[in-house]
N, C-alpha and C. Protein backbone atom coordinates (compact mmCIF):
# COMPACT_ATOMS: atom_id res chain seq x y z
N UNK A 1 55.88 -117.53 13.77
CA UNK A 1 55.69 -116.26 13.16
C UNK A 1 56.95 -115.92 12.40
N UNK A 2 57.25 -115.40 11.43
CA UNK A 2 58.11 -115.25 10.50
C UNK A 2 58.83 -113.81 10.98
N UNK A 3 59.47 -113.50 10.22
CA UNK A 3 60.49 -112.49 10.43
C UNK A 3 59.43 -111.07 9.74
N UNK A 4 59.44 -111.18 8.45
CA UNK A 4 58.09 -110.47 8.51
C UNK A 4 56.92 -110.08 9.58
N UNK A 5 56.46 -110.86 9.10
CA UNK A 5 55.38 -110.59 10.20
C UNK A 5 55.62 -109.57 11.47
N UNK A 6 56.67 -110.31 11.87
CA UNK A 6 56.86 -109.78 13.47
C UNK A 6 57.11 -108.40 13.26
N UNK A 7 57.81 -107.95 12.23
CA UNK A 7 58.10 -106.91 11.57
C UNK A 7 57.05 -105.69 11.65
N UNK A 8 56.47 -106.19 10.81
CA UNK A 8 54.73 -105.57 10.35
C UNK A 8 54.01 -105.39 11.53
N UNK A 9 54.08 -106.20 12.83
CA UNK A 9 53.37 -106.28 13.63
C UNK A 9 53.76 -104.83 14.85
N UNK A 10 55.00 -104.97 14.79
CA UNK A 10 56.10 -103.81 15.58
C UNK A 10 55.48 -102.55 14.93
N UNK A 11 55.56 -102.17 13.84
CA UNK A 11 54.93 -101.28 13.16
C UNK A 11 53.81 -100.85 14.00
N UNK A 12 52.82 -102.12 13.40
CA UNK A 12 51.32 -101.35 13.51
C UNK A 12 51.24 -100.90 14.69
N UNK A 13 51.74 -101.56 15.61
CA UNK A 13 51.83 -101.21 17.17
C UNK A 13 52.31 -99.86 17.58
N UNK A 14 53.01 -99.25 16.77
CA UNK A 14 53.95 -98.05 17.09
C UNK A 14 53.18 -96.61 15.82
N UNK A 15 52.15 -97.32 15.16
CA UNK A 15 51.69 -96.16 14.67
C UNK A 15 50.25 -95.97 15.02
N UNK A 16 50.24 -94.89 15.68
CA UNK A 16 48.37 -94.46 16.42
C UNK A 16 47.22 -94.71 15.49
N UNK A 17 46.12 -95.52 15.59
CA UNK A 17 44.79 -95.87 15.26
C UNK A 17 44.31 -94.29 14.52
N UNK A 18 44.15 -94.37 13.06
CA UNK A 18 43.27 -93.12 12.12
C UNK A 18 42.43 -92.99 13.14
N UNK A 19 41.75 -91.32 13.01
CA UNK A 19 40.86 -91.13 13.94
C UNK A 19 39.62 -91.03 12.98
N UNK A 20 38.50 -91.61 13.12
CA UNK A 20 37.41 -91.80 12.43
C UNK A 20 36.70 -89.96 12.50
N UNK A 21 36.64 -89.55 11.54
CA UNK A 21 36.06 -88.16 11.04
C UNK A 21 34.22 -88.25 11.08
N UNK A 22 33.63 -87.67 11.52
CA UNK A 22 31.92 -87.35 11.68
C UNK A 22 31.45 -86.74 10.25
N UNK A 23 30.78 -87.28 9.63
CA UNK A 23 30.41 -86.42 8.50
C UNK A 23 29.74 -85.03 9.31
N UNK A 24 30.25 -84.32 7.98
CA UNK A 24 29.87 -82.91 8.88
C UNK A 24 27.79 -82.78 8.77
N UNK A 25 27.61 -83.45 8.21
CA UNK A 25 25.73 -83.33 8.58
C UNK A 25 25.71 -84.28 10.22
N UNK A 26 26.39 -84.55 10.67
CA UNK A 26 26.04 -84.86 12.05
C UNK A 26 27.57 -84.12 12.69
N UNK A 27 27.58 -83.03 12.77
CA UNK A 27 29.11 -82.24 13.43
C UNK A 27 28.15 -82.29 15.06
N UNK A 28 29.20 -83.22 15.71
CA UNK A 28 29.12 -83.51 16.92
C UNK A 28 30.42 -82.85 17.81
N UNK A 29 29.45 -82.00 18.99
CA UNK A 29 30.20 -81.23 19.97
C UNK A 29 30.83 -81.89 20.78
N UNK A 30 32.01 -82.37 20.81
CA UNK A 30 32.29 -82.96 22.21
C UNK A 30 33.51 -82.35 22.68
N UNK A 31 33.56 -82.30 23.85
CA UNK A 31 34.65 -81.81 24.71
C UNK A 31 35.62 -82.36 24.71
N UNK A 32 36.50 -81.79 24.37
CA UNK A 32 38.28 -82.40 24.11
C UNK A 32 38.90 -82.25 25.28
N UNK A 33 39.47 -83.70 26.37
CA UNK A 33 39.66 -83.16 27.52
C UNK A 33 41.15 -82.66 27.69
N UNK A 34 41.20 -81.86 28.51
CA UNK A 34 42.84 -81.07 28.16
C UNK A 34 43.55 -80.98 29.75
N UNK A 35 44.73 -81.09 29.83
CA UNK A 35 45.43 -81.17 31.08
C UNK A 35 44.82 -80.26 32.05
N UNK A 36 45.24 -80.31 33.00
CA UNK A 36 44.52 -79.45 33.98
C UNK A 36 45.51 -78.53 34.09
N UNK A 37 47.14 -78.42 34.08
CA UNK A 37 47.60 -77.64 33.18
C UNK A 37 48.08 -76.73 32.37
N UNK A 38 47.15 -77.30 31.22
CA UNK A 38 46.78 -76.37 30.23
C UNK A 38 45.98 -75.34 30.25
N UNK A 39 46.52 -74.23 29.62
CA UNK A 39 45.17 -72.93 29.35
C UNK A 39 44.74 -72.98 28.30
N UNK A 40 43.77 -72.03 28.01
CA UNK A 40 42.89 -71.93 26.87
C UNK A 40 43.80 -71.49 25.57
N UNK A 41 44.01 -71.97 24.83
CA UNK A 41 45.31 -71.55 23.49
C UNK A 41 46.06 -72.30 23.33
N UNK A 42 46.83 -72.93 24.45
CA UNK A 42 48.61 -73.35 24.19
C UNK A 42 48.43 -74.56 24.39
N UNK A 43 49.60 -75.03 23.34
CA UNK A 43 49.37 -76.25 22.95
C UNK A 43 50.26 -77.10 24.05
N UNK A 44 49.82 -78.11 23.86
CA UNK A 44 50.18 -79.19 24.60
C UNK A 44 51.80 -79.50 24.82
N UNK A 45 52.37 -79.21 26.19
CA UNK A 45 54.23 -78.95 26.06
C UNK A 45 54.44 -81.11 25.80
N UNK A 46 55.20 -80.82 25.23
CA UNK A 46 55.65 -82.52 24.86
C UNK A 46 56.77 -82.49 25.89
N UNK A 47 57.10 -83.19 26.43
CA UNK A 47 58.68 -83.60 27.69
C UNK A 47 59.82 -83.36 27.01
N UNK A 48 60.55 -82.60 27.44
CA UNK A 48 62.49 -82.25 27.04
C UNK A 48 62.58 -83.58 27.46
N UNK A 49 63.67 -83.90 26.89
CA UNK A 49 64.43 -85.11 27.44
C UNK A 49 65.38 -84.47 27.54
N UNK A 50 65.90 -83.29 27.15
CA UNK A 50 67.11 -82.85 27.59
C UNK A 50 67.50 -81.75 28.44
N UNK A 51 66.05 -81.62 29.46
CA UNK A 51 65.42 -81.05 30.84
C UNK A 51 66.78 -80.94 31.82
N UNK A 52 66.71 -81.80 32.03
CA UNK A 52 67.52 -82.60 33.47
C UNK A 52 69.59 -82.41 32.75
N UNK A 53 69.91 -82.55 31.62
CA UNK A 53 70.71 -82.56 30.91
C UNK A 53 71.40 -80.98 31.43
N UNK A 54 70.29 -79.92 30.86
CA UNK A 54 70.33 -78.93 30.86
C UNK A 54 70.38 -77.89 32.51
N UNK A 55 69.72 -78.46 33.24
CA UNK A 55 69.51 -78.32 34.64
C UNK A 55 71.10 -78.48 35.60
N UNK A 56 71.18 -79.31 34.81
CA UNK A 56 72.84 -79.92 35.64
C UNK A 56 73.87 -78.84 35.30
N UNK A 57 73.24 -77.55 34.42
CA UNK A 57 74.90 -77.24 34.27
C UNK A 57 74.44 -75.70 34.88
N UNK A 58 73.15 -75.82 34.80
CA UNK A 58 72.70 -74.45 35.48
C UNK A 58 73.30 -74.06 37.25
N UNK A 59 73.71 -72.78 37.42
CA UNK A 59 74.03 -72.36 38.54
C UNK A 59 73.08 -72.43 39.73
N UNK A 60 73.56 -73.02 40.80
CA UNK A 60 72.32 -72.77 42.01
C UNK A 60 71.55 -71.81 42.31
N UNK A 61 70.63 -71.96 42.31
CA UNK A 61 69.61 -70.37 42.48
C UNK A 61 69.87 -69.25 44.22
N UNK A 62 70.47 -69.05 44.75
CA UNK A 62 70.92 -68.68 45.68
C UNK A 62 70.02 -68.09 46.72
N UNK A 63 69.27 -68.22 47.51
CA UNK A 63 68.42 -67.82 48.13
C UNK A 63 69.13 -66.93 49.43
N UNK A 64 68.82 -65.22 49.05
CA UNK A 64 69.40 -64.42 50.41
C UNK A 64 68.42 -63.82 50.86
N UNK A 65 68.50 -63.05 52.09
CA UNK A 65 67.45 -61.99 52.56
C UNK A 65 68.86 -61.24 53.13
N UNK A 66 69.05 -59.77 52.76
CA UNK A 66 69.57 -58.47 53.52
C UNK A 66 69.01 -57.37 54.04
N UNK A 67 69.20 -57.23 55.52
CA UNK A 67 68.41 -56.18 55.77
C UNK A 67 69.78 -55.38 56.14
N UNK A 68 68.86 -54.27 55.96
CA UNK A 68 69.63 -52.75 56.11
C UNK A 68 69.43 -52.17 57.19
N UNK A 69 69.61 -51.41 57.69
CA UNK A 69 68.80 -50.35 58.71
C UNK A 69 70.05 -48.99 59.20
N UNK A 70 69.23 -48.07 58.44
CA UNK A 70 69.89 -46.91 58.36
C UNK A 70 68.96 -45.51 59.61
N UNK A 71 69.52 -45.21 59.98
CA UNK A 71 68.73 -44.51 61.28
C UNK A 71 69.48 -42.47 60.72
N UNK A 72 68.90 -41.51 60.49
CA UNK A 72 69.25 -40.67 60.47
C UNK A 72 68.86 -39.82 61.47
N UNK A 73 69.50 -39.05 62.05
CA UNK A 73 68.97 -37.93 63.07
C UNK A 73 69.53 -36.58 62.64
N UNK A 74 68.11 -35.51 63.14
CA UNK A 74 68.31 -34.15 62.68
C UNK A 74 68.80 -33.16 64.10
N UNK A 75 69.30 -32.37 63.97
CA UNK A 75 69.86 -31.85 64.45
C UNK A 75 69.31 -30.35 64.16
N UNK A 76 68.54 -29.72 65.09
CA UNK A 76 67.68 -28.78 64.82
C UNK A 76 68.29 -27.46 64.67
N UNK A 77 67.72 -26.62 64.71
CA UNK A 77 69.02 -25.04 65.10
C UNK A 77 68.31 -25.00 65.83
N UNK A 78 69.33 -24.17 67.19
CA UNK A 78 68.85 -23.95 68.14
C UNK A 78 68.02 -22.52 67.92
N UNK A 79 66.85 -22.52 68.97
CA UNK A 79 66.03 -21.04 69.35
C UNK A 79 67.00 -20.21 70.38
N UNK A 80 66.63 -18.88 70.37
CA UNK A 80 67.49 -17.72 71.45
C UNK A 80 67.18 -18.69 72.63
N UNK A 81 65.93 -19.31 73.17
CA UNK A 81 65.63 -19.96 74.60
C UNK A 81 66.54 -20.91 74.59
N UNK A 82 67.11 -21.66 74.04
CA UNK A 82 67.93 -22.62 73.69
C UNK A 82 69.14 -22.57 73.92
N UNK A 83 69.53 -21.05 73.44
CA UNK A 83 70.96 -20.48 73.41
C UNK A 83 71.45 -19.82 74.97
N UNK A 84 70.18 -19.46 75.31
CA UNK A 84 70.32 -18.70 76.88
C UNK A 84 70.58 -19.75 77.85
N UNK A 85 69.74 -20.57 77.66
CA UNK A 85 69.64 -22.29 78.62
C UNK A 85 71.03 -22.96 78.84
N UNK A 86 71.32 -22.81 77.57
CA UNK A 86 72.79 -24.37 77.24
C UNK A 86 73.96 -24.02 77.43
N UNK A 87 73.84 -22.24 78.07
CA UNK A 87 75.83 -21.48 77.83
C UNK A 87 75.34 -21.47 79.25
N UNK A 88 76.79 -22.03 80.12
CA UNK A 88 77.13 -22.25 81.62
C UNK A 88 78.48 -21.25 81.62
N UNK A 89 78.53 -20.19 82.08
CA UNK A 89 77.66 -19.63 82.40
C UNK A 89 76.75 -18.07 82.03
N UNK A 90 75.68 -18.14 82.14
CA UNK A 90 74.72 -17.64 81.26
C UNK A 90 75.47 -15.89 80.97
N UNK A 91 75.35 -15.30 79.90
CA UNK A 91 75.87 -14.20 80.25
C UNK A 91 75.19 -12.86 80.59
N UNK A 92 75.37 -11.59 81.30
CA UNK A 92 74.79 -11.12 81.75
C UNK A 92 74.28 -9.82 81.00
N UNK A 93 73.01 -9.40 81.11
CA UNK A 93 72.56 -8.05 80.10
C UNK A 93 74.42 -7.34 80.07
N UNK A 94 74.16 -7.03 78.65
CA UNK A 94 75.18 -5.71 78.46
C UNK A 94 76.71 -6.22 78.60
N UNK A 95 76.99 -7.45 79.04
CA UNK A 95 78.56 -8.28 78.96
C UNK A 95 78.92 -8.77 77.61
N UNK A 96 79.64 -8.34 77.04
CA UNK A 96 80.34 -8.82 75.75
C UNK A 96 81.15 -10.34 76.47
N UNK A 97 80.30 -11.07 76.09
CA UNK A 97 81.53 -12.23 76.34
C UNK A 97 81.98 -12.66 75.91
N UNK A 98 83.62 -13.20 75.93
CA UNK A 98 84.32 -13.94 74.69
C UNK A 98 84.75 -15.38 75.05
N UNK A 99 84.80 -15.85 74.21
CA UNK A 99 85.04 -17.59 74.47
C UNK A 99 86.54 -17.86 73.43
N UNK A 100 86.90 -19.26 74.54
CA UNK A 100 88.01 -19.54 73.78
C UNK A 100 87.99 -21.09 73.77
N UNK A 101 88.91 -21.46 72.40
CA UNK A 101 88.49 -23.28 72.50
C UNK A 101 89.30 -24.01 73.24
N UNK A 102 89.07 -24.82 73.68
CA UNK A 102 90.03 -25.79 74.33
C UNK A 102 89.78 -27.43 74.16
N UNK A 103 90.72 -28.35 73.71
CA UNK A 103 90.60 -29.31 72.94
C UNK A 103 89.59 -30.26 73.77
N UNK A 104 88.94 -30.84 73.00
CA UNK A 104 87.93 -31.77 73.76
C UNK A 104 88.27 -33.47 72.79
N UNK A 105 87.76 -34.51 73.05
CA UNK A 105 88.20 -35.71 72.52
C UNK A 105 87.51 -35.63 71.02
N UNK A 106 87.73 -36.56 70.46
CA UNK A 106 87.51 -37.02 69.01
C UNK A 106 85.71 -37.52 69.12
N UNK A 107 85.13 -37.68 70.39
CA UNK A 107 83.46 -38.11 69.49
C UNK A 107 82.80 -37.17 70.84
N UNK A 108 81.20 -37.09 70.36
CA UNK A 108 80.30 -36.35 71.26
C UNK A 108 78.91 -37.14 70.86
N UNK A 109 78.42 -37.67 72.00
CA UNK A 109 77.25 -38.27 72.18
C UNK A 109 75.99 -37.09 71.59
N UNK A 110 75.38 -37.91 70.70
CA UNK A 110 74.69 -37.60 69.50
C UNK A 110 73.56 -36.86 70.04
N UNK A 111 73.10 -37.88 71.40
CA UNK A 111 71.64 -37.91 71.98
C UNK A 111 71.77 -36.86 72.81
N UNK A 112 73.05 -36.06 73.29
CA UNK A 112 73.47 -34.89 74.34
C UNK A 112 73.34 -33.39 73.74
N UNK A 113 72.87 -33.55 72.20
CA UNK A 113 72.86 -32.50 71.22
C UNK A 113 71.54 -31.75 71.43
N UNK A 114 71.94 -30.53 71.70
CA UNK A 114 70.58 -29.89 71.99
C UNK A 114 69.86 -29.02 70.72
N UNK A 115 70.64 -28.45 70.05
CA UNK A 115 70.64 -27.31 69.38
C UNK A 115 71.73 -27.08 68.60
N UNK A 116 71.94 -26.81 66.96
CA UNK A 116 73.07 -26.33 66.54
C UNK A 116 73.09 -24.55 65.30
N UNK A 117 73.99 -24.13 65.91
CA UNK A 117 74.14 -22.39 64.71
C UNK A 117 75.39 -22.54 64.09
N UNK A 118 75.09 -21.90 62.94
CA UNK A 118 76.16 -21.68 62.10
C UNK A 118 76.74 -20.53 62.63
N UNK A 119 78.19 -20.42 62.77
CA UNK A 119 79.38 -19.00 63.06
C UNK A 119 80.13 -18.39 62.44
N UNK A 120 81.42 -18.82 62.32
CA UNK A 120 82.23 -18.27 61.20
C UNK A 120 82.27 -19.11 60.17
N UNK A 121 83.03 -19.09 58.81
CA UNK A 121 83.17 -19.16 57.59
C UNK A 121 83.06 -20.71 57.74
N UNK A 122 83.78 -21.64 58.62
CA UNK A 122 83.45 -23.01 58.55
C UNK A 122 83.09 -23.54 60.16
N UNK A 123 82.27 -23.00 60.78
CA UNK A 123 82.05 -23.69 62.25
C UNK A 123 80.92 -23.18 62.45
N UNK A 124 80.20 -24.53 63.08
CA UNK A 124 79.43 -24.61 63.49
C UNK A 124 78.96 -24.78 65.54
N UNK A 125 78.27 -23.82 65.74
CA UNK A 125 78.18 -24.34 67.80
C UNK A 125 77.17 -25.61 67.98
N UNK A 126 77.50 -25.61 69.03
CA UNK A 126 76.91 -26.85 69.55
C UNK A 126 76.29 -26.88 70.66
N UNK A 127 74.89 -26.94 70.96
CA UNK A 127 74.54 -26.65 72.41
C UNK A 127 74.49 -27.85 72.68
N UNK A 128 75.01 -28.41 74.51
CA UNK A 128 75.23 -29.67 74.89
C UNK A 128 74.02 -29.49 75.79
N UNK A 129 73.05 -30.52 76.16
CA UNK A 129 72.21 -30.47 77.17
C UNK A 129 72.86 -30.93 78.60
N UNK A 130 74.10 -30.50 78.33
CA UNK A 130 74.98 -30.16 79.98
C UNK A 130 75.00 -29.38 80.06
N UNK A 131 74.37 -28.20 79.29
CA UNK A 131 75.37 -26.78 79.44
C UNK A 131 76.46 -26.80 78.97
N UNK A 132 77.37 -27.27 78.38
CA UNK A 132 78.33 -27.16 77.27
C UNK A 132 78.06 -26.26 75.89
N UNK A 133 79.22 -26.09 75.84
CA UNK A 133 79.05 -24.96 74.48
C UNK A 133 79.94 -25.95 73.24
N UNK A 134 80.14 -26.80 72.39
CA UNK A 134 80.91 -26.80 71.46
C UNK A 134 80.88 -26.05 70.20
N UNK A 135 82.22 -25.90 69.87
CA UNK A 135 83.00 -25.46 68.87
C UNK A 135 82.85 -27.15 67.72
N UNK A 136 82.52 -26.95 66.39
CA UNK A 136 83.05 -27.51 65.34
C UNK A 136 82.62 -27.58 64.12
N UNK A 137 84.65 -27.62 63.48
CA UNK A 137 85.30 -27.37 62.95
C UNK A 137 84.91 -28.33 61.52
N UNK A 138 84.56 -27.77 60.41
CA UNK A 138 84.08 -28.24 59.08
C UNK A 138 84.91 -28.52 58.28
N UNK A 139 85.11 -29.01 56.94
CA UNK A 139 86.60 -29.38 56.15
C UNK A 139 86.17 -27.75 55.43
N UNK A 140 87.72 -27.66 55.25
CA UNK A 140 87.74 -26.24 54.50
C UNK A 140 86.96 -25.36 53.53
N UNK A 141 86.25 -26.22 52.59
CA UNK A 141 85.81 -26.16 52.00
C UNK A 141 83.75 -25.96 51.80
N UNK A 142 83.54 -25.71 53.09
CA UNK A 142 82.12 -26.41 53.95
C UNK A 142 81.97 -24.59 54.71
N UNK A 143 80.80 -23.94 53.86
CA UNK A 143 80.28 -23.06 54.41
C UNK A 143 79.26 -23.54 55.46
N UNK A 144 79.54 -22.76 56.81
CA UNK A 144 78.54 -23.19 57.77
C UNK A 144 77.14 -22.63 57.12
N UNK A 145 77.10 -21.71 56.91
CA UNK A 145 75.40 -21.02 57.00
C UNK A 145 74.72 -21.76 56.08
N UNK A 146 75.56 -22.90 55.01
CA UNK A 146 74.49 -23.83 54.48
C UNK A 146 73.55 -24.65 55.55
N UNK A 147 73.84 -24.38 57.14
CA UNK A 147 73.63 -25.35 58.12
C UNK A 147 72.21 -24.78 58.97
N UNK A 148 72.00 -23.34 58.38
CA UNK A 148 71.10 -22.46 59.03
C UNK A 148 69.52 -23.56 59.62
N UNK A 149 69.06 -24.20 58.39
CA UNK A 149 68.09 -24.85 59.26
C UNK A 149 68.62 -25.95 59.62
N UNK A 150 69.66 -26.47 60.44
CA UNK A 150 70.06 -27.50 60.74
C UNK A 150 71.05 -28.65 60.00
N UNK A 151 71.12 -29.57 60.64
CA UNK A 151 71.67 -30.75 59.93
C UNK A 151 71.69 -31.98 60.45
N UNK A 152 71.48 -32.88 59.09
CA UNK A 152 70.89 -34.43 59.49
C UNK A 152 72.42 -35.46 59.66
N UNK A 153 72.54 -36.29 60.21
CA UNK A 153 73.88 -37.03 60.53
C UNK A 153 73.33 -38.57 60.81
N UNK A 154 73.85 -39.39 59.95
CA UNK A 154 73.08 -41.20 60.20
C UNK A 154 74.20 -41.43 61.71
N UNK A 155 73.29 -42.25 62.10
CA UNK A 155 73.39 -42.47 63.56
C UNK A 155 74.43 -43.78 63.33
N UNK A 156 75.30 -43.97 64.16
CA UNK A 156 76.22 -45.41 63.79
C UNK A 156 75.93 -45.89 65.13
N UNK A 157 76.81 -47.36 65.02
CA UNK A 157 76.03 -47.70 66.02
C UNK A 157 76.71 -47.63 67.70
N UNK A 158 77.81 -46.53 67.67
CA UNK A 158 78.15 -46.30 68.90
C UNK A 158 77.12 -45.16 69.15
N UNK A 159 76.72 -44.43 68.56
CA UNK A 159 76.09 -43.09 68.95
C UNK A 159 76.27 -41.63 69.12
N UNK A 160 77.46 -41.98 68.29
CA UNK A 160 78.84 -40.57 68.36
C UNK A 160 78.75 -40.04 67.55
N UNK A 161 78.86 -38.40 67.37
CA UNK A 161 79.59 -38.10 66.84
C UNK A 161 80.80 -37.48 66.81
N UNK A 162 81.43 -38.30 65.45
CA UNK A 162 82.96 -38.11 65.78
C UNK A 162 83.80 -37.53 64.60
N UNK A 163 85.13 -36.93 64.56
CA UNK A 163 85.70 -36.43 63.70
C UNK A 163 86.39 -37.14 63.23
N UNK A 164 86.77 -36.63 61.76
CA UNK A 164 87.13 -37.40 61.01
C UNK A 164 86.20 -38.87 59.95
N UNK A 165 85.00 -39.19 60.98
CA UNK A 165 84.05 -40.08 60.62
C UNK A 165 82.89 -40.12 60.21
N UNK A 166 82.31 -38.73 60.87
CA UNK A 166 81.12 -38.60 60.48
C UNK A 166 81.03 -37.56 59.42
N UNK A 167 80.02 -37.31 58.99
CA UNK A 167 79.33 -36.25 58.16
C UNK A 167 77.95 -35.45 57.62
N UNK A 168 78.03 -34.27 58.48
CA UNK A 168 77.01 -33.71 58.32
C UNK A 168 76.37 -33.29 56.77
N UNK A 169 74.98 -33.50 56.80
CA UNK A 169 74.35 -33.15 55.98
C UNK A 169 73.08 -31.61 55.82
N UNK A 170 73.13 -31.10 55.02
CA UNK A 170 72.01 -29.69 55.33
C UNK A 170 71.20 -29.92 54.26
N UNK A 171 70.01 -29.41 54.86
CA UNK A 171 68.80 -29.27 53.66
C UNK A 171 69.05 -28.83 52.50
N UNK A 172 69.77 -27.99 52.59
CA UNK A 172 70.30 -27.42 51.71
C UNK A 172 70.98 -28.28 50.24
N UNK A 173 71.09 -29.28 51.00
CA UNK A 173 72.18 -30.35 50.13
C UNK A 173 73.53 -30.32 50.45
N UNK A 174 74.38 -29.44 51.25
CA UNK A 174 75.98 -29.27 51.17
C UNK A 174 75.81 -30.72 52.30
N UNK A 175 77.01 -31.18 52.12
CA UNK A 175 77.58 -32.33 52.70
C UNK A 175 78.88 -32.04 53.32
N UNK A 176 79.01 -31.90 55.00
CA UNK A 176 80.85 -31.19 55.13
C UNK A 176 81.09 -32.76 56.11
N UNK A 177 82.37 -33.41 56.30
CA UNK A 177 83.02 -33.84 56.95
C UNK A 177 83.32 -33.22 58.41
N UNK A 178 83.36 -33.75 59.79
CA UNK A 178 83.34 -33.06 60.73
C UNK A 178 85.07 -33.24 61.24
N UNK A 179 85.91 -32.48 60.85
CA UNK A 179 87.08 -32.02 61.03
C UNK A 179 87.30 -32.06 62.64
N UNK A 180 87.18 -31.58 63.07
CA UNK A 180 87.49 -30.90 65.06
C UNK A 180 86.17 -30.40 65.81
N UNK A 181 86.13 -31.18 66.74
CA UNK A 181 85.46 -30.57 67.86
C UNK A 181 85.88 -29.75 69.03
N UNK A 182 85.46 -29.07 69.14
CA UNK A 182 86.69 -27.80 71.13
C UNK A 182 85.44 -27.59 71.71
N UNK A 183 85.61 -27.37 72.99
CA UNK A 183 84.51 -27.07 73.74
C UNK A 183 85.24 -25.47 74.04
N UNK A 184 83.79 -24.60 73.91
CA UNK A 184 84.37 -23.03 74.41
C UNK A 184 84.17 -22.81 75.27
N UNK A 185 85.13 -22.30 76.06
CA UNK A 185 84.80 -21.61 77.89
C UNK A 185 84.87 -20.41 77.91
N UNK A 186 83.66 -19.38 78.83
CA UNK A 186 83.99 -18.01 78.83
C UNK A 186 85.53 -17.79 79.75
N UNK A 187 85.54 -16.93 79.08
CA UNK A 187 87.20 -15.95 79.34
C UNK A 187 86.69 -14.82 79.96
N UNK A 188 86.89 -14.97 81.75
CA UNK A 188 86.71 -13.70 82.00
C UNK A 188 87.77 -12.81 82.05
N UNK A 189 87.44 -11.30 81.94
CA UNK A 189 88.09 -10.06 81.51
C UNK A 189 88.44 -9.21 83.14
């Protein structure tokens, strides 16, 4: 076989067979079979060769799952039944009683909270379901009576609340930092 030839032959081999056309007086239906794929419209994807090229420089796709879990608790205002119940000791028709603070530690178990009222300009009481009375103390700036229907505080996961760390929230929207806690004892006269 000649150099030609072989030539010519490479060719024909590498260029696809004309496709024989139907005269249109016999237009014959036939089904064109199509990838499985493919959808109805889009044309046929031809192979990247420069797929894999391109892949190599791409960043790892990072697969995470984070869970959250945020726990808030409300803190109701206390009712008068509430207020009569939780002061040790209870005071009597017609006694003006006065209370005074005396320092108590930096946190108070969340779940021991019975009831809370707004008092003076920044403090809020605290009924303890011991019978405890607390006192506390708001950042300066933190009107209690925004606290009238209560206030919500996310639960951490010791169960405290504590000063300096936590922070109360009111329906209201005001947001105060919890400054000092005192527990009040009656002062008898």
């Amino acid at each position: 076989m000649s150099a030609f030839t072989a030539t010519v032959a490479a060719f024909a081999l590498a260029v696809p067979p004309p496709v024989a056309l139907a005269p249109a007086s016999h237009a014959v239906h036939e089904a064109i079979p199509r990838p499985a794929s493919a959808k109805f419209g889009q044309a046929r994807q031809q192979p990247d060769p420069f797929r894999d090229f391109r892949d190599s420089y791409r960043p790892e796709v990072q697969q995470q799952v984070r869970i959250e879990q945020h726990m808030v608790i409300r803190l109701v205002p206390s009712t008068p039944s509430v207020r009569r119940e939780s002061i040790d000791p209870p005071p009597r028709a017609g006694d003006a009683t006065r209370y005074k603070e005396k320092k108590l530690g930096r946190c108070v178990a969340i779940d021991d909270i019975v009831g809370i009222a707004p008092t003076q300009s920044n403090r809020l009481l605290l009924f303890m379901r011991d019978h405890r009375l607390l006192s506390v103390a708001l950042e300066r700036i933190c009107d209690a009576d925004a606290f009238y229907l209560g206030a919500y505080v996310e639960r951490n996961t010791d169960g405290r609340l504590c000063t300096g760390r936590d922070t109360l929230r009111a329906r209201t929207g005001a947001s105060c930092q919890v400054s000092r806690i005192n527990r009040l004892v009656a002062i008898k006269d």
